[in-house]
C-alpha atoms as a PDB file:
ATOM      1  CA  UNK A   1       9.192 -10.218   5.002  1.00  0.00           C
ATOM      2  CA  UNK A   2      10.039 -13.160   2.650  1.00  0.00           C
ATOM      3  CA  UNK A   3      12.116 -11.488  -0.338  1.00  0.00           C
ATOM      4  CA  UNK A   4      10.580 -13.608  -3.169  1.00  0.00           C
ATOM      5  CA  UNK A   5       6.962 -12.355  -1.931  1.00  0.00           C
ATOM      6  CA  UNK A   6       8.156  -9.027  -1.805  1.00  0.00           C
ATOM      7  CA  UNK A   7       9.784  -8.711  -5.648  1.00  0.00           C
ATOM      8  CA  UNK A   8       6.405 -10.769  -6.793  1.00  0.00           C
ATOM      9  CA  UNK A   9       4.453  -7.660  -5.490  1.00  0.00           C
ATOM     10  CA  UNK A  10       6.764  -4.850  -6.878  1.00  0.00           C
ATOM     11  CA  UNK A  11       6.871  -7.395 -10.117  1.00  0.00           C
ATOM     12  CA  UNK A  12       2.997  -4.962 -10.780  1.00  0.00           C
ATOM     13  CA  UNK A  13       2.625  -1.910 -11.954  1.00  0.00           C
ATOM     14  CA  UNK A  14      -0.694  -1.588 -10.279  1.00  0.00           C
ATOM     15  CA  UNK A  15       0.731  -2.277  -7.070  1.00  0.00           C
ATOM     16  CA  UNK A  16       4.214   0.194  -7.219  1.00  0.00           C
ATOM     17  CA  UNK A  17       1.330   2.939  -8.405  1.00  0.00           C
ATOM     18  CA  UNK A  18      -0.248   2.061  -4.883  1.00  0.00           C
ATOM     19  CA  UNK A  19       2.794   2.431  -2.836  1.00  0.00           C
ATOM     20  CA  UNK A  20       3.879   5.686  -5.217  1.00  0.00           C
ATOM     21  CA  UNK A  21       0.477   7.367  -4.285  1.00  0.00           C
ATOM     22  CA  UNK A  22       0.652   5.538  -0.689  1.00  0.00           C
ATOM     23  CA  UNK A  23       3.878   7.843  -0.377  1.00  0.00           C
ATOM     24  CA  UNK A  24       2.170  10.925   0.022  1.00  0.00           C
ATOM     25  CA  UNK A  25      -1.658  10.302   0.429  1.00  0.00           C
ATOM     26  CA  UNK A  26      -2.332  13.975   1.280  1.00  0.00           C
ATOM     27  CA  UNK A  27      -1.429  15.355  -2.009  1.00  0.00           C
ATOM     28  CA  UNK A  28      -2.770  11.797  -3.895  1.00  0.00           C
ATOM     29  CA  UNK A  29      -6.007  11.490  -1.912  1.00  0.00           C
ATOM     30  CA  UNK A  30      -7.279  14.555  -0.501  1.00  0.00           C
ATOM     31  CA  UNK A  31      -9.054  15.316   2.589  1.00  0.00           C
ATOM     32  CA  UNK A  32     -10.932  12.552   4.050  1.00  0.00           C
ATOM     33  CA  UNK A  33     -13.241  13.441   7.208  1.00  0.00           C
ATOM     34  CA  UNK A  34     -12.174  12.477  10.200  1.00  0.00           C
ATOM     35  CA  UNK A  35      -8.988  10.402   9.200  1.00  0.00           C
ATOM     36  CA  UNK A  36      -5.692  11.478   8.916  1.00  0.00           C
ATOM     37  CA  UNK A  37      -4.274  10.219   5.578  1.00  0.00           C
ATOM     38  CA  UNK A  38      -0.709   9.557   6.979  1.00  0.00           C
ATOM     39  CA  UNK A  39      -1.258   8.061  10.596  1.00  0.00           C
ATOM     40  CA  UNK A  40      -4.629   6.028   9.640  1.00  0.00           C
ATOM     41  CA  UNK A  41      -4.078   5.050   6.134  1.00  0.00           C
ATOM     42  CA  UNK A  42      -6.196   5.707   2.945  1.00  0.00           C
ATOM     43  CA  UNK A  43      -9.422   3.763   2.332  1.00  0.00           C
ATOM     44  CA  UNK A  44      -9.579   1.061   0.101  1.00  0.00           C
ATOM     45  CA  UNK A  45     -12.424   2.947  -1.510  1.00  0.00           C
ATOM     46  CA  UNK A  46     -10.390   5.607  -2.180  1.00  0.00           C
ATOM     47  CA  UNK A  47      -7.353   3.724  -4.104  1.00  0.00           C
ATOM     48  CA  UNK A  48      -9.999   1.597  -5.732  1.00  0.00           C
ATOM     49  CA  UNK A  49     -11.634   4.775  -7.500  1.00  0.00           C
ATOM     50  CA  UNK A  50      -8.151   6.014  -7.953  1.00  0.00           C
ATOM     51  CA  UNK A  51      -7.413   2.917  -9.707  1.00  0.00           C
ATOM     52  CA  UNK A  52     -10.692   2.810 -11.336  1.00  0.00           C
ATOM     53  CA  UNK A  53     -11.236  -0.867 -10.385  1.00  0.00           C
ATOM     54  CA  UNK A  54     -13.788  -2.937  -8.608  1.00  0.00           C
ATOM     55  CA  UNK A  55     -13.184  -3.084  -5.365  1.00  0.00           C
ATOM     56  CA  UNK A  56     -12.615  -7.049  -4.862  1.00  0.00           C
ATOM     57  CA  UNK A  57      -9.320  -6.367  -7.431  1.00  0.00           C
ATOM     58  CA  UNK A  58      -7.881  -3.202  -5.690  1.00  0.00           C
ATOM     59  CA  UNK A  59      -8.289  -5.238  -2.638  1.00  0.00           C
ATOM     60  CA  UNK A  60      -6.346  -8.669  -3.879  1.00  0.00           C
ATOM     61  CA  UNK A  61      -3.811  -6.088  -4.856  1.00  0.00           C
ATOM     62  CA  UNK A  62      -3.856  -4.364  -1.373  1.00  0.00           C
ATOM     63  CA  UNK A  63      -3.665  -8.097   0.089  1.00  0.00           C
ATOM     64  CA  UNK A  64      -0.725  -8.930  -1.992  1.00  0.00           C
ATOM     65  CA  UNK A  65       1.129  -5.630  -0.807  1.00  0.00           C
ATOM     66  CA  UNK A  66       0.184  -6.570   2.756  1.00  0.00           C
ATOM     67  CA  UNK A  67       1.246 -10.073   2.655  1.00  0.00           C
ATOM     68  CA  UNK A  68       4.496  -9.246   1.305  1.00  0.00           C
ATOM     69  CA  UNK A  69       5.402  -6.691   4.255  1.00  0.00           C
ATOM     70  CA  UNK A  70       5.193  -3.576   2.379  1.00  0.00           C
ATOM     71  CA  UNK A  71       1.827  -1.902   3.703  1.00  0.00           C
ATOM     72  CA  UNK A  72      -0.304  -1.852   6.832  1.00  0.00           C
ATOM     73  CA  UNK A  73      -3.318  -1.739   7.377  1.00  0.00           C
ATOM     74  CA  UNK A  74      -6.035  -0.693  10.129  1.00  0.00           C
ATOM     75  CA  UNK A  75      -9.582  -1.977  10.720  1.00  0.00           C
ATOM     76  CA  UNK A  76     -11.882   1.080  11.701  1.00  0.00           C
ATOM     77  CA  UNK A  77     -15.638   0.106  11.588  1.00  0.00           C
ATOM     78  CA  UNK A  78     -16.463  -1.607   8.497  1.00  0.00           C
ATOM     79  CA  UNK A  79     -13.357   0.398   6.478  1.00  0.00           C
ATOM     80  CA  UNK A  80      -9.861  -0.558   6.095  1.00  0.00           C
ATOM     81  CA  UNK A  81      -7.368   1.981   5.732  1.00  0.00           C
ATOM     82  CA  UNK A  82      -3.773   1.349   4.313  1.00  0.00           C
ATOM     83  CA  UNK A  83      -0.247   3.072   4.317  1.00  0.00           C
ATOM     84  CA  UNK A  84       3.338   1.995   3.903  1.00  0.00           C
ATOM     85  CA  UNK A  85       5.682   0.004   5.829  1.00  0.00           C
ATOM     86  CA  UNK A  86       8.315   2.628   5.730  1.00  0.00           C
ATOM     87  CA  UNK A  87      10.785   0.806   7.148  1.00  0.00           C
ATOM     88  CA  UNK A  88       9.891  -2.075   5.232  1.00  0.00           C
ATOM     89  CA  UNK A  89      10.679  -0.355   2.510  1.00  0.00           C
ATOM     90  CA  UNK A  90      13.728   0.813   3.440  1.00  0.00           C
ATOM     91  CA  UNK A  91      14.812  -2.803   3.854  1.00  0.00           C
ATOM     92  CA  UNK A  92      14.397  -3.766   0.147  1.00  0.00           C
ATOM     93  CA  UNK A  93      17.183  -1.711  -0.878  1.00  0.00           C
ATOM     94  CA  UNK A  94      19.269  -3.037   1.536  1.00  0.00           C
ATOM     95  CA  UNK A  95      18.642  -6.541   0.338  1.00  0.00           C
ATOM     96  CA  UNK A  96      19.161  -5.472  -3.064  1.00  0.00           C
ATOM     97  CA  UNK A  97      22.524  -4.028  -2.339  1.00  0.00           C
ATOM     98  CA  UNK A  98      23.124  -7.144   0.203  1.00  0.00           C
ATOM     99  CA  UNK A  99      22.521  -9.704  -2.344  1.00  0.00           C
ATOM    100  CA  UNK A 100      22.653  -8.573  -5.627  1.00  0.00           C
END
């Protein structure tokens, strides 16, 4: 996790609403058939209507997140499901109070 990418991606408020609703996809997401919210992930189809975007820009935002360390995601079939790096996470406010 490279700390420059990670404050570019919490620099968005798109992409801190992702990892807010990310926190608890249960209550932010509902039921989705089959998957477990918090071991799978959430669909990228379901942020992107969340988000009410196309899908290509909830995805570059997704990418962004995932690049930068702070979510994971999981290839089932021809979906992608996303969560939190929780300990990722935890890490940024350990740099902060490291460095700053």
């Amino acid at each position: 996790m490279e700390n420059l990418e990670v404050f570019k991606a919490l620099a968005s408020p798109t992409r801190l609403q992702i990892l807010h609703w990310l926190k608890d996809p249960k209550s932010n997401f509902g039921y989705q058939e089959g998957i477990d919210l918090v071991d799978v992930g959430v669909c990228v189809s379901q942020i992107k209507e969340k988000l009410d975007m196309t899908q290509s820009t909830a995805s570059q935002h997704l990418s962004i997140l995932s690049k930068a360390g702070l979510v994971n995601y999981k290839r089932l079939g021809k979906w992608t499901y996303y969560k939190r790096d929780e300990k990722a996470i935890k890490n940024i406010g350990k740099v902060i109070e490291k460095e700053l």
